[in-house]
C-alpha atoms as a PDB file:
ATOM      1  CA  UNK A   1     110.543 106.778  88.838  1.00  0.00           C
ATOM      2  CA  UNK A   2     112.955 104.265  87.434  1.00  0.00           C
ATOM      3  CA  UNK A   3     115.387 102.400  89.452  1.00  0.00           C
ATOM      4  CA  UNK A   4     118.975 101.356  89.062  1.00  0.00           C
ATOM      5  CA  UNK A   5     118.984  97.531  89.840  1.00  0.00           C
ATOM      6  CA  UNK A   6     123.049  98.288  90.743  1.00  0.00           C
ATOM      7  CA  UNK A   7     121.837 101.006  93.416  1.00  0.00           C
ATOM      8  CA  UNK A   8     118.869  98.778  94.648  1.00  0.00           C
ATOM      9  CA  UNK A   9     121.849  95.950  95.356  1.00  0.00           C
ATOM     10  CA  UNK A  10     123.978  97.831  96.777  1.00  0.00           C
ATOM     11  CA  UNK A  11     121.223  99.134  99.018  1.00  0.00           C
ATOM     12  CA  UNK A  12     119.821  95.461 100.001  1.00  0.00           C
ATOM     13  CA  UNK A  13     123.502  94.311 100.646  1.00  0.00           C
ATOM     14  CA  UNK A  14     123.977  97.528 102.932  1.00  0.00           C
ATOM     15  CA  UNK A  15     120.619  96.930 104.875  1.00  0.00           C
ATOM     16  CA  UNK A  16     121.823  93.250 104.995  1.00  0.00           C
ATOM     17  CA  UNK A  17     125.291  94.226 106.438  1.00  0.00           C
ATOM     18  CA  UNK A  18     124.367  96.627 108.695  1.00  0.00           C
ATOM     19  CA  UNK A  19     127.832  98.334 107.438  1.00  0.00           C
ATOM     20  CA  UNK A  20     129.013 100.247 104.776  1.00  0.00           C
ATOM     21  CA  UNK A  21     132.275  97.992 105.133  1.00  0.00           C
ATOM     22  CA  UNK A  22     130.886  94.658 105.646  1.00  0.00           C
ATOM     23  CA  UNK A  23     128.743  95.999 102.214  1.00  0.00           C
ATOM     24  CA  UNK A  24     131.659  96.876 100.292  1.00  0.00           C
ATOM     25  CA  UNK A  25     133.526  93.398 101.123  1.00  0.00           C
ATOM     26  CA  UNK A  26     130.447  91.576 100.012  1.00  0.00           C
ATOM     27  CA  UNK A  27     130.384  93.347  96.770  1.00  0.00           C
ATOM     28  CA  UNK A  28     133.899  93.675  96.063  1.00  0.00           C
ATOM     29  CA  UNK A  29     134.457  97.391  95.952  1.00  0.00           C
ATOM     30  CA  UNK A  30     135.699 100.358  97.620  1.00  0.00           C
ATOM     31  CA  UNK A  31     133.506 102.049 100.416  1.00  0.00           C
ATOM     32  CA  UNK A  32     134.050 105.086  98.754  1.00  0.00           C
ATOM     33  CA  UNK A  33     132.534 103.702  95.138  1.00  0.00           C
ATOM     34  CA  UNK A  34     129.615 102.007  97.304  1.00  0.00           C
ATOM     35  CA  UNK A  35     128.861 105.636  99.059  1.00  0.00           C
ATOM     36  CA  UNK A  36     128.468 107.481  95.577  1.00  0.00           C
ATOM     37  CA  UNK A  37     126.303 104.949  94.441  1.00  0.00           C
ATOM     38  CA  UNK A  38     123.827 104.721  97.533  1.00  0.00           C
ATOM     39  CA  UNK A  39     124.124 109.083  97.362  1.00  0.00           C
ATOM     40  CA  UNK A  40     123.296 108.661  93.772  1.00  0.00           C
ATOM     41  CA  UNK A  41     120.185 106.702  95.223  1.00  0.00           C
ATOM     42  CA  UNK A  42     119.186 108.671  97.460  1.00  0.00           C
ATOM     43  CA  UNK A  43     119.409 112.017  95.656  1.00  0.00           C
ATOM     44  CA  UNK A  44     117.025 110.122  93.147  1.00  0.00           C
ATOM     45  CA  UNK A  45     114.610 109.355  95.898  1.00  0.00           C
ATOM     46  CA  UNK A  46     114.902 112.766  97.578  1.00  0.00           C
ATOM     47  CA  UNK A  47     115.726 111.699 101.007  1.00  0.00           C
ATOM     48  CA  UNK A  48     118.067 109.837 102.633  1.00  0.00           C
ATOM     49  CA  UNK A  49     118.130 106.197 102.899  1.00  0.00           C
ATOM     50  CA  UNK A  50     120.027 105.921 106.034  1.00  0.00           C
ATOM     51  CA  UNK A  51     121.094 107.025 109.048  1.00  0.00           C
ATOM     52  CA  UNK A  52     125.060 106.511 109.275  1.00  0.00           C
ATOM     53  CA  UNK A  53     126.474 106.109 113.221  1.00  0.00           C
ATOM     54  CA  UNK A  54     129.696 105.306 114.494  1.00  0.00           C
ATOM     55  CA  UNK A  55     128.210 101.662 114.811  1.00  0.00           C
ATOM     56  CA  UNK A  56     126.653 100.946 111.297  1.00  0.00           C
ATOM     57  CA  UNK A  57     123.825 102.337 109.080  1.00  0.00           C
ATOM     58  CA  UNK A  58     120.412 102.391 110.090  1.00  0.00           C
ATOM     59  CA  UNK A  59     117.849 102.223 107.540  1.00  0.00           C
ATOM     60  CA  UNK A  60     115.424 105.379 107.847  1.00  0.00           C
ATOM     61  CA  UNK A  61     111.867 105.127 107.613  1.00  0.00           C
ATOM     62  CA  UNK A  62     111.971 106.385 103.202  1.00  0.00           C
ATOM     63  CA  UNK A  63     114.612 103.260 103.205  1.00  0.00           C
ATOM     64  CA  UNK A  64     111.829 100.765 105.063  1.00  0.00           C
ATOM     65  CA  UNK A  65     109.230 102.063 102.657  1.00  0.00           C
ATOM     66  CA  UNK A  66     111.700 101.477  99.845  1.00  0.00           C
ATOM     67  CA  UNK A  67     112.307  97.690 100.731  1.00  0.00           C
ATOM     68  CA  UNK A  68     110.066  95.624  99.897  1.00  0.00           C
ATOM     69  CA  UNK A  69     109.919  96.742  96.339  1.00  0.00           C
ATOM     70  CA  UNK A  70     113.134  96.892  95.925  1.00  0.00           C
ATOM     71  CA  UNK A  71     112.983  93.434  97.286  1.00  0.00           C
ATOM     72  CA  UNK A  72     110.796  92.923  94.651  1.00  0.00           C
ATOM     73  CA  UNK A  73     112.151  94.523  91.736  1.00  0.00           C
ATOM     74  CA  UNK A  74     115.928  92.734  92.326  1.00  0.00           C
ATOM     75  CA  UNK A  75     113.707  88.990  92.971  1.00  0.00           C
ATOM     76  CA  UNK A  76     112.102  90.097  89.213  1.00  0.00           C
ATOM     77  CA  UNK A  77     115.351  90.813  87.603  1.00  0.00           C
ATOM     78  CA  UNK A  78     116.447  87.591  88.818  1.00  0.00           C
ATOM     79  CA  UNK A  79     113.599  85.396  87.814  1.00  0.00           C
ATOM     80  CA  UNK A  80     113.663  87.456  84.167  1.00  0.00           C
ATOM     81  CA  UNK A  81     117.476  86.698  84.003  1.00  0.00           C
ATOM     82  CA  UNK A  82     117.406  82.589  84.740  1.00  0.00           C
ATOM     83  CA  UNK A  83     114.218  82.199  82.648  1.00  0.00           C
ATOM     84  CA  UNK A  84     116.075  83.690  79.787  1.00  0.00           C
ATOM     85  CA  UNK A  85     118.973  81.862  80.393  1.00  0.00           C
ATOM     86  CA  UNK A  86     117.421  78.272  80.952  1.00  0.00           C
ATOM     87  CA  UNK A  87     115.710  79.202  77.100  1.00  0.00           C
ATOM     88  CA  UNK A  88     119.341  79.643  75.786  1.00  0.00           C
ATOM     89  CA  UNK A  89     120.188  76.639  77.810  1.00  0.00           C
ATOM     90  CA  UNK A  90     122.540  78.909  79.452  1.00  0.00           C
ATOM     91  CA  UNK A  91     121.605  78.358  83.088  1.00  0.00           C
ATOM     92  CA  UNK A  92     118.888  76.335  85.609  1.00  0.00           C
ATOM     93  CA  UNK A  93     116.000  77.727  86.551  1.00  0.00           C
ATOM     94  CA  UNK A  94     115.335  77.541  90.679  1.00  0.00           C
ATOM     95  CA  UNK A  95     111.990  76.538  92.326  1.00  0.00           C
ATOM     96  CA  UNK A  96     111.854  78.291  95.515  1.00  0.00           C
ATOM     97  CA  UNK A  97     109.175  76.406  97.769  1.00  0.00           C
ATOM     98  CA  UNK A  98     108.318  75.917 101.326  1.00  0.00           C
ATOM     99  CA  UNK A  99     105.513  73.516 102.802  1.00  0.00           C
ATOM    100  CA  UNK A 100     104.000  72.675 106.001  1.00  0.00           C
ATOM    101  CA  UNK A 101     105.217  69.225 107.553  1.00  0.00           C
ATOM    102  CA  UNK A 102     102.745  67.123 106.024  1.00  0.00           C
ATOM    103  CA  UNK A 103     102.972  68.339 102.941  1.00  0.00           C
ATOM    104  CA  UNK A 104     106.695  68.636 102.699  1.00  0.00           C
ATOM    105  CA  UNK A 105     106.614  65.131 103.361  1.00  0.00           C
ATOM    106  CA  UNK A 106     104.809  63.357 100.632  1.00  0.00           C
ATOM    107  CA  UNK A 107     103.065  65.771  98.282  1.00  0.00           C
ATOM    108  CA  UNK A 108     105.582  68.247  97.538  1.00  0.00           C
ATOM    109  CA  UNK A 109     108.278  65.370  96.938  1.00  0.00           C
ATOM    110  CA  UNK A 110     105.833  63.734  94.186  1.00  0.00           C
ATOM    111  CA  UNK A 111     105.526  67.373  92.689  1.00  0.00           C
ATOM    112  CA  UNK A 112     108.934  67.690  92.326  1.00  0.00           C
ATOM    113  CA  UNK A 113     109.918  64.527  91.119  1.00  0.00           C
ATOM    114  CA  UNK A 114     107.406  64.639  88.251  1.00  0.00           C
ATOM    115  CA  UNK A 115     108.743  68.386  87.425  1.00  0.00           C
ATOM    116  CA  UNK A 116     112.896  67.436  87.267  1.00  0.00           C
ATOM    117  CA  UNK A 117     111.727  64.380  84.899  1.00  0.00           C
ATOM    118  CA  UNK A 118     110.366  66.750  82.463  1.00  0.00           C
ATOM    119  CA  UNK A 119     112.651  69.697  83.265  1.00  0.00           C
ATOM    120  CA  UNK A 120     116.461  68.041  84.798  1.00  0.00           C
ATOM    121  CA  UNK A 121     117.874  71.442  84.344  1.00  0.00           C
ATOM    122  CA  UNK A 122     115.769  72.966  87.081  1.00  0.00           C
ATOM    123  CA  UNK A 123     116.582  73.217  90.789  1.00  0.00           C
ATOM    124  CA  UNK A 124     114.538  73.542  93.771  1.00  0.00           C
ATOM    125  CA  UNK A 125     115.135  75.508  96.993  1.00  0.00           C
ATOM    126  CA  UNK A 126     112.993  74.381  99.760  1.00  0.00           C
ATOM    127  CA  UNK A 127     111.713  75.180 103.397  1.00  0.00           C
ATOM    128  CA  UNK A 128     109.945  73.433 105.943  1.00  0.00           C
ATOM    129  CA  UNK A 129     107.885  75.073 108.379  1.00  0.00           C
ATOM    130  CA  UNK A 130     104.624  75.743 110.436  1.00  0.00           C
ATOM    131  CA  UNK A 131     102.484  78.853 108.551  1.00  0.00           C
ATOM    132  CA  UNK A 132     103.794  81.880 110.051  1.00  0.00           C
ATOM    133  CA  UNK A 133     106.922  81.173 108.692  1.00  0.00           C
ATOM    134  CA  UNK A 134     106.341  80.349 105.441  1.00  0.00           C
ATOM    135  CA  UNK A 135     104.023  83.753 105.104  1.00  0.00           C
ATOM    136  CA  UNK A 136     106.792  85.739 106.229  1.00  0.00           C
ATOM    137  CA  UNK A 137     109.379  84.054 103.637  1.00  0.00           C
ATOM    138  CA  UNK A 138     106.752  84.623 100.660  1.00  0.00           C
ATOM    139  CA  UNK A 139     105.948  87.927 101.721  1.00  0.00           C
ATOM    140  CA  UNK A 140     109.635  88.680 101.608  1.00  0.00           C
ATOM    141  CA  UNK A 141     110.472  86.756  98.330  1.00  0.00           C
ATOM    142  CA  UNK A 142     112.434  84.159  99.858  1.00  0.00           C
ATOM    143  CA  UNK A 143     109.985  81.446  98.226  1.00  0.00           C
ATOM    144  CA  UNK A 144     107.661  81.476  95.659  1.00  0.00           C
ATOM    145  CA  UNK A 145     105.071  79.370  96.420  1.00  0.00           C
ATOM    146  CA  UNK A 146     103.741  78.287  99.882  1.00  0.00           C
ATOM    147  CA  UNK A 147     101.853  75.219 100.575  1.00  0.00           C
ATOM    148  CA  UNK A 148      99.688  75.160 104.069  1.00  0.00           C
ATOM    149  CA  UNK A 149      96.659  75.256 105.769  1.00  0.00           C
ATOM    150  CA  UNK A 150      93.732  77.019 104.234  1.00  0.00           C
ATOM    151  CA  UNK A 151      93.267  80.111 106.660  1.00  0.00           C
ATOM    152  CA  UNK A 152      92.828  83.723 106.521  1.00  0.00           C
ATOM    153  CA  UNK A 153      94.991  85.202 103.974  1.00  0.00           C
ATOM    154  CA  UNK A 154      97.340  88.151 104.543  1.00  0.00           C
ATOM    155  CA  UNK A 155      97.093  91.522 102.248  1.00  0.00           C
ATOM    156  CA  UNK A 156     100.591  90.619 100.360  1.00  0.00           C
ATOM    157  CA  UNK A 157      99.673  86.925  99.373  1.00  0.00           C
ATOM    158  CA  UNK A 158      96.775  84.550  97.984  1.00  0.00           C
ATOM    159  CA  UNK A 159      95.529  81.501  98.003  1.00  0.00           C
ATOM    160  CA  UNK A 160      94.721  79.231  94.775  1.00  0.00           C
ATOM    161  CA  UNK A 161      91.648  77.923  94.878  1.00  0.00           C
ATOM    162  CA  UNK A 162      92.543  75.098  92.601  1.00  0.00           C
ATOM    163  CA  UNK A 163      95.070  73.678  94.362  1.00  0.00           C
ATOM    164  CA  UNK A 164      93.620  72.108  97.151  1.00  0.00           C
ATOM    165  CA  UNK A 165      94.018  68.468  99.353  1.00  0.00           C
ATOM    166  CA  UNK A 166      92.465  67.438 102.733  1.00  0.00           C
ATOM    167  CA  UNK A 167      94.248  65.514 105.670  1.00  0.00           C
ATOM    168  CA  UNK A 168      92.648  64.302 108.799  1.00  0.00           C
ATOM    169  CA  UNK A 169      94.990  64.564 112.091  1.00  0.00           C
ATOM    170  CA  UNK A 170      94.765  62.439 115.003  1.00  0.00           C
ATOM    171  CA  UNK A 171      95.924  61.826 118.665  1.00  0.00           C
ATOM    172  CA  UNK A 172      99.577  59.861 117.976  1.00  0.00           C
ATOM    173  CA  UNK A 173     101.530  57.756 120.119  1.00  0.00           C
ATOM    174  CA  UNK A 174     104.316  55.256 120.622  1.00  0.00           C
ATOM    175  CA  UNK A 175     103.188  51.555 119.559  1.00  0.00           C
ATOM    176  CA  UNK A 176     103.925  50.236 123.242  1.00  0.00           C
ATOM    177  CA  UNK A 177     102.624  53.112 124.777  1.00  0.00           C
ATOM    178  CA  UNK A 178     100.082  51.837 127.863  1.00  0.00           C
ATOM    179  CA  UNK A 179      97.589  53.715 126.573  1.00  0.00           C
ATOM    180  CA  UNK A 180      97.088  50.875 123.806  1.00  0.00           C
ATOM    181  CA  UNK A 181      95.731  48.583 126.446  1.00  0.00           C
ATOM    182  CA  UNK A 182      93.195  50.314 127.611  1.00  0.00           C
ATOM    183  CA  UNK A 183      89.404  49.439 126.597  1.00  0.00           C
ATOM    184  CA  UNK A 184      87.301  52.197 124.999  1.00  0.00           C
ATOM    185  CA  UNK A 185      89.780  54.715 125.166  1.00  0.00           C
ATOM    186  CA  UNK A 186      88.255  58.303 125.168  1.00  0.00           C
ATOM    187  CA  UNK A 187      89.817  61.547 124.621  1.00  0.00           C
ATOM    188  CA  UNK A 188      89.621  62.524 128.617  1.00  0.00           C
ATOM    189  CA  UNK A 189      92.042  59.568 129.173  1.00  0.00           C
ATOM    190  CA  UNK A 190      94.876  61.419 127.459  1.00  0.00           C
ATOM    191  CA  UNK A 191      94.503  64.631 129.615  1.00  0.00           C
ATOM    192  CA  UNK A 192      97.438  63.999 132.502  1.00  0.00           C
ATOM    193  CA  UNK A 193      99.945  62.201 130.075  1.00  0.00           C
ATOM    194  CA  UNK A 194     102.357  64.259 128.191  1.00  0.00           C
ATOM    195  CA  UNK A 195     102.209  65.830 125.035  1.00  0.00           C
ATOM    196  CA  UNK A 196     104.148  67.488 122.553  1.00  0.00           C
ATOM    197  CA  UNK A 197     103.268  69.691 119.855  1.00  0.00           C
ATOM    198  CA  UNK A 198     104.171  72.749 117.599  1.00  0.00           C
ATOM    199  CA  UNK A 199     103.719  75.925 119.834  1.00  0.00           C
ATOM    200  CA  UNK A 200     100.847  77.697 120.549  1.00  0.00           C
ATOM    201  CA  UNK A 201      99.258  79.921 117.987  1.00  0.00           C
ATOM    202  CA  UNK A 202     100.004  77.379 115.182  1.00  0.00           C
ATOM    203  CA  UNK A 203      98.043  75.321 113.589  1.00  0.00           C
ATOM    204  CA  UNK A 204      98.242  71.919 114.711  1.00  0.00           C
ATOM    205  CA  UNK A 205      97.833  73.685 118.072  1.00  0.00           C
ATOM    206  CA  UNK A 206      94.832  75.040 117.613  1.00  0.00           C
ATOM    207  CA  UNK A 207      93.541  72.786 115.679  1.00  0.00           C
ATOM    208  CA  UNK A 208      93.385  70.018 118.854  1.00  0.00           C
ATOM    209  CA  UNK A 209      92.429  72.839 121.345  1.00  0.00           C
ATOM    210  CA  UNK A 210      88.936  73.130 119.246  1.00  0.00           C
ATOM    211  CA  UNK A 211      88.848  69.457 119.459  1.00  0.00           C
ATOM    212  CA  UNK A 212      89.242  69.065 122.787  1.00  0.00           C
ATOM    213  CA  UNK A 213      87.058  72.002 123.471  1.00  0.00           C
ATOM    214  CA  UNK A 214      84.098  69.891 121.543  1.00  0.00           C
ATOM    215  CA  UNK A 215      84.210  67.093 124.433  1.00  0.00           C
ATOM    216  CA  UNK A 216      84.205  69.466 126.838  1.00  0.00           C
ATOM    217  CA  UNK A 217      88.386  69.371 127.790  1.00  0.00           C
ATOM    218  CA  UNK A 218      90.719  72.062 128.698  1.00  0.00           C
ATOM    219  CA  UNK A 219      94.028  71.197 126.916  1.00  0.00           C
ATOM    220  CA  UNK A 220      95.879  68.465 128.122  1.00  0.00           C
ATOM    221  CA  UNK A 221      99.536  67.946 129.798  1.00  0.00           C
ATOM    222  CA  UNK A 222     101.546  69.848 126.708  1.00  0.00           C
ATOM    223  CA  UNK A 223     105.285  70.031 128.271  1.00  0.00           C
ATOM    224  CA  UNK A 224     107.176  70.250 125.271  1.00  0.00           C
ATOM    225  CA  UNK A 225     106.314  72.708 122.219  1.00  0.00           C
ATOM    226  CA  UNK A 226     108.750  72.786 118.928  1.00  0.00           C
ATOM    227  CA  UNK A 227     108.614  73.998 115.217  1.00  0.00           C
ATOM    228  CA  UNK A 228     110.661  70.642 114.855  1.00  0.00           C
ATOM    229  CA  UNK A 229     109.103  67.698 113.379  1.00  0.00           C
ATOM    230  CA  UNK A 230     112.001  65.525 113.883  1.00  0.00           C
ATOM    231  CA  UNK A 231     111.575  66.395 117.249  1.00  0.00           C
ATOM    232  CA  UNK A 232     108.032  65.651 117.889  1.00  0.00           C
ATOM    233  CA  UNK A 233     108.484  62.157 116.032  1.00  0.00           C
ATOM    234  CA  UNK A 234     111.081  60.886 118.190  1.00  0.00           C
ATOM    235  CA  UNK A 235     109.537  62.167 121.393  1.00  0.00           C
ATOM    236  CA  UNK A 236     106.718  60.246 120.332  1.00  0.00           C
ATOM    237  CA  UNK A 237     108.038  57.082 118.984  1.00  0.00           C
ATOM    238  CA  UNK A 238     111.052  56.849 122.077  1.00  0.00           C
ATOM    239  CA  UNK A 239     109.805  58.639 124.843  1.00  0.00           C
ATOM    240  CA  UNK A 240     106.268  58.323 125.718  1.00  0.00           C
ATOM    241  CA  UNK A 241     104.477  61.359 124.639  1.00  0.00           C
ATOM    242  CA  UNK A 242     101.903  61.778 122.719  1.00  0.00           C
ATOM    243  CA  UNK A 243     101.374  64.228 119.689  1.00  0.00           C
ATOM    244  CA  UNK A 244      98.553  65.654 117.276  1.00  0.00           C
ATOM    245  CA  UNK A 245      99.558  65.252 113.265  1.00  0.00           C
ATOM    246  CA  UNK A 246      98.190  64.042 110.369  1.00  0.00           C
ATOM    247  CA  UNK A 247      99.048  60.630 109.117  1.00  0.00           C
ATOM    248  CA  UNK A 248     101.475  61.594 106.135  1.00  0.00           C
ATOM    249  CA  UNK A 249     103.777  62.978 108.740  1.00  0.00           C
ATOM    250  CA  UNK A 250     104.668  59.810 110.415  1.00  0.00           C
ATOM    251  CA  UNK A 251     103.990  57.291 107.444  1.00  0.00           C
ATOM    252  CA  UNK A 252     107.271  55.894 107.779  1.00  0.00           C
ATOM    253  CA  UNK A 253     107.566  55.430 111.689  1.00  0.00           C
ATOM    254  CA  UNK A 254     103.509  53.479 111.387  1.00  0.00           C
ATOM    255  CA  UNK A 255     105.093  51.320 108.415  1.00  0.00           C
ATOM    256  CA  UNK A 256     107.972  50.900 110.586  1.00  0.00           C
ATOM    257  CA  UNK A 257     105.456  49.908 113.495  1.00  0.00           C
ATOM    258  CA  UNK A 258     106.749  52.551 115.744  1.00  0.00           C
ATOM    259  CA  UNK A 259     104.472  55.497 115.811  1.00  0.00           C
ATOM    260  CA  UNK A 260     100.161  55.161 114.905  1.00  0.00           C
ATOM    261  CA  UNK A 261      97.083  56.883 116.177  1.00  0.00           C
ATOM    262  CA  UNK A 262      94.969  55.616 118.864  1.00  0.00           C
ATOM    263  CA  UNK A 263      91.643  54.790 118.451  1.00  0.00           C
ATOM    264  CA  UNK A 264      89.767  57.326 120.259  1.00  0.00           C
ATOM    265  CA  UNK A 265      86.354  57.882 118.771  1.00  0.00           C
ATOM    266  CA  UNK A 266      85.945  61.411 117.755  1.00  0.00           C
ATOM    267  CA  UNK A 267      89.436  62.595 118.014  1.00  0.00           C
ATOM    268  CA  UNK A 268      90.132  63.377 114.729  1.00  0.00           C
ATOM    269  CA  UNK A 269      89.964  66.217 112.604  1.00  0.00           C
ATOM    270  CA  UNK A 270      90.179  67.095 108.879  1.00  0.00           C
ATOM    271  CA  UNK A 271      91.558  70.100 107.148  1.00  0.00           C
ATOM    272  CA  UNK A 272      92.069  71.905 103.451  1.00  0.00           C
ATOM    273  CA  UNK A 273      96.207  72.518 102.645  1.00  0.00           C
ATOM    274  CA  UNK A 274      96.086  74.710  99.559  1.00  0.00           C
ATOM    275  CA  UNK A 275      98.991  76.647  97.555  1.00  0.00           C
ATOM    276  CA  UNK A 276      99.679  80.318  98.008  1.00  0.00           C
ATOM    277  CA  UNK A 277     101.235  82.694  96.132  1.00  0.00           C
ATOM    278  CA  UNK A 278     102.247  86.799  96.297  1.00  0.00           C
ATOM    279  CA  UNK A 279      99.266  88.828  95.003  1.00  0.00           C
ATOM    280  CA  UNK A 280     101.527  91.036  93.097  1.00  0.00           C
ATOM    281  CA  UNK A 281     104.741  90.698  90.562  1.00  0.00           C
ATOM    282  CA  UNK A 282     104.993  87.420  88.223  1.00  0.00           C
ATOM    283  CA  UNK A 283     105.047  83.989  89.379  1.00  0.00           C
ATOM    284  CA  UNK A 284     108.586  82.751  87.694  1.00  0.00           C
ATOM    285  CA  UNK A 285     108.323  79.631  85.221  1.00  0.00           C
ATOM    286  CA  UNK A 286     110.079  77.141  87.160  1.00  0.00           C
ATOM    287  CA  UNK A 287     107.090  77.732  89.954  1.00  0.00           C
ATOM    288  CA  UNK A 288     104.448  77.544  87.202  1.00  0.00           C
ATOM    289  CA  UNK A 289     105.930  74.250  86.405  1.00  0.00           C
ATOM    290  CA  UNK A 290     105.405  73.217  89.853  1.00  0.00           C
ATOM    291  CA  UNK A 291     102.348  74.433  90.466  1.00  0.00           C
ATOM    292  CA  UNK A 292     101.059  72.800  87.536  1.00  0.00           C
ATOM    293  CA  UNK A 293     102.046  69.309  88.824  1.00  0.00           C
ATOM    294  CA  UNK A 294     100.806  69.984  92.081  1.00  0.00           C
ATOM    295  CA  UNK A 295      97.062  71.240  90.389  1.00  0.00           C
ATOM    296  CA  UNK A 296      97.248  67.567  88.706  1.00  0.00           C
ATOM    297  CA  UNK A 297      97.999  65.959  92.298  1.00  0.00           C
ATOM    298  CA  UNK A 298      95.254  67.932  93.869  1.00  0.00           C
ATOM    299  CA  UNK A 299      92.961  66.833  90.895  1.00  0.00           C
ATOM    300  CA  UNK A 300      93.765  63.101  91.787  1.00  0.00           C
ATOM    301  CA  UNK A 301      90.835  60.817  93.744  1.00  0.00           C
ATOM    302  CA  UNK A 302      93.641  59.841  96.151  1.00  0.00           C
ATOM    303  CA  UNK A 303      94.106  59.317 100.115  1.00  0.00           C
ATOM    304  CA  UNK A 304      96.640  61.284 101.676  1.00  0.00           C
END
């Protein structure tokens, strides 16, 4: 079956509307143009696409199983279209990317400094995030490439062996915290202050429950859980908690002597970041250029 890109659009921006009107505004035509093109659609699927109410349209279950490649099909039209036009020196190729905090914050920035050097045409598109967020965008095209914890891979996506780094996290808190003045500080000590982290069921979280499990602990005082980073730093650094991250996230608040780890003997804990990428369709150029530079990183002796 071949598809009409036009009729795949003008699907997307219905589902993404939730209105044949609010569809036909977006792409600048009549409702009655964007109907015979969705009919034309549908009579080439053999079903209908949607349900139409008073309210909206409601995608049926033949238009959820049409989705994602249609998703997919419009993303690979796309990519074709700017790769061809960056050759012809037409148009700029865009880097869609998202990374976990650590990452995002000092690898992925000397990735795509050494790509614009060689390539200033290119842009990049980037989003920050813990894991399950950055699955869902690369499962639904909204990035390319995904940079994160090593973990279980989903069906739709991959991870790249050769693009690898390790980071160790520790137990973080405010240079004057009182904590600092205590002698041979142990992990138990930590258990009634407060703590904030990223929410249960991500990463960092889990990753200091099986720490604390190893001494023995339940999980300590956590009263404040956000996806923000920002967040978490300056709850740290101004307000007395403590927090779990590697040291690349808060680089600049230790340099700026407001934010380090506290030496507690066996609270730390290492972990592999890698690069993902969608097991099927073609990875556009402007990723393969980034991927390339972050291979070369990974490849590197160096401390992050």
């Amino acid at each position: 079956m071949t598809f009409d890109l036009r009729q795949l659009n003008a699907f997307m921006t219905i589902v993404s509307a939730g209105s044949l009107g609010r569809a036909a505004d977006l792409l600048h035509i009549t409702q009655p143009a964007l109907s015979r093109t969705v009919r034309r659609l549908e009579q080439q699927v053999g079903a209908p696409l949607f349900e139409r109410h008073s309210k909206g349209m409601q995608v049926t279950a033949v238009g959820s199983a049409l989705l994602p490649h249609a998703t997919l099909l419009l993303r690979e039209a796309e990519n074709a279209t700017e790769e061809i036009n960056a050759m012809r020196g037409l148009a700029k190729g865009t880097i869609r990317v998202g990374a976990v905090g650590n990452i995002a914050s000092l690898i992925l920035p000397l990735a795509i400094s050494a790509v614009l050097k060689k390539w200033p045409n290119l842009t990049v598109f980037v989003i920050e995030g813990v894991w399950d967020r950055l699955a869902e965008a690369l499962v639904k095209n909204e990035i390319d490439l995904a940079l994160g914890a090593a973990t279980e891979t989903l069906d739709e996506i991959e991870a790249l062996a050769d693009c690898r780094w390790q980071d160790q996290s520790h137990v973080v808190a405010g240079t004057r915290h009182p904590l600092r003045s205590k002698r041979k500080l142990t992990l138990e000590d930590t258990m009634t202050e407060q703590w904030a982290i990223t929410p249960r069921g991500t990463a960092p979280y889990e990753d200091l429950l099986r720490v604390f499990r190893t001494h023995g602990l339940g999980l300590p005082n956590i009263v404040v859980e956000t996806r923000s980073t920002l967040v978490l730093k300056s709850l740290i650094a101004r307000s007395g908690f403590l927090g779990w991250m590697p040291e690349s996230i808060y680089d600049a608040e230790r340099r700026a002597r407001m934010v380090d780890a506290l030496n507690i003997p066996g609270a730390t804990s290492a972990r592999t970041l890698t690069a993902f990428k969608r097991r099927q369709g073609i990875l556009p150029a402007p990723a393969i250029k980034l991927l390339e530079e972050l291979r070369k990183l990974a490849a590197r002796p160096a401390r992050w």
